[in-house]
Structure formats: C-alpha cells, structure tokens
Protein backbone atom coordinates (compact mmCIF):
# COMPACT_ATOMS: atom_id res chain seq x y z
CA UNK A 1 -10.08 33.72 12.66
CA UNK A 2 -8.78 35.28 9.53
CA UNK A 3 -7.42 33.16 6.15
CA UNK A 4 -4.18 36.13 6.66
CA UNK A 5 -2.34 34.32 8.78
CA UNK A 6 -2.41 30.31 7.44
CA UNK A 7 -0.42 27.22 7.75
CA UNK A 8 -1.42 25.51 4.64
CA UNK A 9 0.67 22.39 5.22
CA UNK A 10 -0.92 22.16 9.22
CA UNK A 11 -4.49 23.45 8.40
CA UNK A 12 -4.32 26.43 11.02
CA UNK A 13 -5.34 29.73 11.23
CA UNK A 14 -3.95 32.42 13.63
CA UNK A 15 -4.37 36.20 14.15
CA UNK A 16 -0.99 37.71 13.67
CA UNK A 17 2.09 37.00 11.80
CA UNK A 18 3.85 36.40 14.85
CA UNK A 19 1.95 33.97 15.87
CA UNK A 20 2.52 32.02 12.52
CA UNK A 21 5.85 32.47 12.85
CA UNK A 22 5.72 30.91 16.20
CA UNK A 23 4.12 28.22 14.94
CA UNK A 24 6.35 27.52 11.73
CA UNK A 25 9.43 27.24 13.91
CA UNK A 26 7.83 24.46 16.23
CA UNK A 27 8.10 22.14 12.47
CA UNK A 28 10.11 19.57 11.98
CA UNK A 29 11.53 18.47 8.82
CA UNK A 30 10.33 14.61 7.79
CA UNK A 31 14.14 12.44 7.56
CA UNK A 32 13.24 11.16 4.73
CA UNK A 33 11.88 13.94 2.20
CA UNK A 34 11.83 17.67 2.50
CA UNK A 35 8.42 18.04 4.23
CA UNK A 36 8.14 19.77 7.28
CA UNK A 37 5.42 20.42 9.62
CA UNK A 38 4.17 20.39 13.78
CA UNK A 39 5.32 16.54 15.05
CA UNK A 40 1.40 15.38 14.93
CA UNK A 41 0.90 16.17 11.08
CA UNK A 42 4.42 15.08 10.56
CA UNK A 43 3.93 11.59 12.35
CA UNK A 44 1.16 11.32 10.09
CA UNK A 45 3.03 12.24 6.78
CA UNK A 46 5.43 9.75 7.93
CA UNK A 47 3.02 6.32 7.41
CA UNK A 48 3.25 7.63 3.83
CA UNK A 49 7.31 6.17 3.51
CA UNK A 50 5.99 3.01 5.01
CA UNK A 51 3.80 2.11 1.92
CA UNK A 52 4.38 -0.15 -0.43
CA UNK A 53 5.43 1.57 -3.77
CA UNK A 54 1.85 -0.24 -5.36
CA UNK A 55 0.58 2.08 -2.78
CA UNK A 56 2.02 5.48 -3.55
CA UNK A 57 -0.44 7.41 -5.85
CA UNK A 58 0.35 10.47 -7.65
CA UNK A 59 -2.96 10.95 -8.90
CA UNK A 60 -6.50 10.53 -8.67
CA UNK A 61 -6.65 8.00 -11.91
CA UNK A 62 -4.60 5.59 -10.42
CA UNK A 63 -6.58 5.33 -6.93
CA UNK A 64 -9.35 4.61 -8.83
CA UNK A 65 -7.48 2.27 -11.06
CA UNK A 66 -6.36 0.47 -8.36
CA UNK A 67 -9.84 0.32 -6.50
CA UNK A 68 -11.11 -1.29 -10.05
CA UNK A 69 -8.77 -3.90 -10.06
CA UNK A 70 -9.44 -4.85 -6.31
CA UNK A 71 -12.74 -4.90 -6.71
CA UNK A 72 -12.30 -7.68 -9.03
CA UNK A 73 -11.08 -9.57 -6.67
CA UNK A 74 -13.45 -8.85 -3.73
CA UNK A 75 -14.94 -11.93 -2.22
CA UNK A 76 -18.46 -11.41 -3.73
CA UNK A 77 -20.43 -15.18 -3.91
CA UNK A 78 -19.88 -14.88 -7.65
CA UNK A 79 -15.63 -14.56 -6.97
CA UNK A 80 -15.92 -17.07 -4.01
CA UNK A 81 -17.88 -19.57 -6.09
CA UNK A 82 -15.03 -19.17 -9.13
CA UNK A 83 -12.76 -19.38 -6.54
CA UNK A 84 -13.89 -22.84 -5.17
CA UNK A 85 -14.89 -24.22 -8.44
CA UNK A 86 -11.19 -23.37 -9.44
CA UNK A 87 -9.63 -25.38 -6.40
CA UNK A 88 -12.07 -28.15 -7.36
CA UNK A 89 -10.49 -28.18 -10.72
CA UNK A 90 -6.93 -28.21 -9.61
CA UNK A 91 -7.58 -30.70 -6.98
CA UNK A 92 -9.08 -33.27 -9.78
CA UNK A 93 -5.96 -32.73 -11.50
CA UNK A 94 -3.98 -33.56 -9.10
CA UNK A 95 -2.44 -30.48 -9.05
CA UNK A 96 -0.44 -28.59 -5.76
CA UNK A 97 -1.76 -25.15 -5.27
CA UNK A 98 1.11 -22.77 -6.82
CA UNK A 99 1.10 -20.89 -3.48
CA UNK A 100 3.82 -18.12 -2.97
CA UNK A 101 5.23 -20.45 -0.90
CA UNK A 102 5.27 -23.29 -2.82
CA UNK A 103 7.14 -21.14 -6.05
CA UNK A 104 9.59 -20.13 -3.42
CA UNK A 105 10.58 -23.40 -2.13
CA UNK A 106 10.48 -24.73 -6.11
CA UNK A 107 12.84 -22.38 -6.80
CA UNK A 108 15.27 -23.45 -4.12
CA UNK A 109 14.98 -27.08 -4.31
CA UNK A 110 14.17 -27.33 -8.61
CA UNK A 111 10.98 -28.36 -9.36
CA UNK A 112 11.00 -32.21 -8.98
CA UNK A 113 9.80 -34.60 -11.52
CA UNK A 114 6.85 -37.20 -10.65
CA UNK A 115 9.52 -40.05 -10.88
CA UNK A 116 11.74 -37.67 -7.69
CA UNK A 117 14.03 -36.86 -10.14
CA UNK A 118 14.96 -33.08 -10.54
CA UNK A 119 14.20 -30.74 -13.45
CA UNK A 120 16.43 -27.98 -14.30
C-alpha cells in the first residue's frame, strides 16, 4: 500500500483518497484536548489525561531524568541494606517512622510533646 494516502495520527495506509476520507470521518475528538482519531487509538490517547503531572513528559531528557532518579531508589541489596540499616537507626532512637501517614495525622492532631502535651 502506498505512503499517498496516510493517517499519520492512526498509523494507516489506504489506496485512495476516498478511502482516507472515509476513515478520517470515523475520528473522534478526545473531551479533553483537541486530538482526534479512530475510538481504539483514541482510548489509548486517553490513559495519557489519567497521569500524574510527574508523569507527563515533553521530552526525551526528562524520561531519562526521571528513570535516573528511580533508579536510585530501586531495591538493589546495596538500597535494601541502607534501607534496613536506616530503620535500625531510627528504631534505636526511638524514633516513629515519619510515614505519609503519620505527617498527615501530625498535622491534624499537632505534633504532641513526650510529656502529651501539644506543640504548636
């Protein structure tokens, strides 16, 4: 099949112009940007509003920025040893584990002094 008659945005080729233009009225348009394309390539177009904004690249630099910085963090034995030797640490302290959680409910409640009274 010919490059002459192309839907770039669906990756198809057909034989006639007609045909294209068949195709190019079966798009939709995405309801939340200006993208339009056949329902399966638009369902798929669609995940990309359901990202987090961390998760919405504009370039290649920043993919493999953020690949970097999670591979930092990959649970390698090296990371997993840190990790524990870390927890030991805290735990000899006496200290809680300043979970996401835990800063949440601190935040609601004031952080409490060992005594029970409140800080603030």
């Amino acid at each position: 099949v010919g490059g002459d008659f192309a839907c770039k945005t669906c990756s198809k080729e057909y034989k006639s112009a007609e045909t294209l233009q068949i195709h190019i009225q079966a798009h939709k348009k995405c309801y939340q940007c200006d993208f339009e394309a056949i329902p399966r390539v638009l369902k798929e177009h669609r995940l990309i509003h359901l990202l987090p904004d961390e998760l919405k690249f504009s370039s290649a630099e920043e993919i493999t920025k953020w690949r970097e910085e999670r591979r930092k963090n990959y649970p390698t034995a090296d990371n997993i040893a840190r990790k524990k030797q870390r927890e030991a640490e805290r735990k000899e302290r006496r200290e809680v584990a300043k979970t996401p959680l835990h800063r949440y409910i601190s935040h609601l409640i004031g952080e409490c002094s060992p005594d029970g009274g409140r800080r603030g």
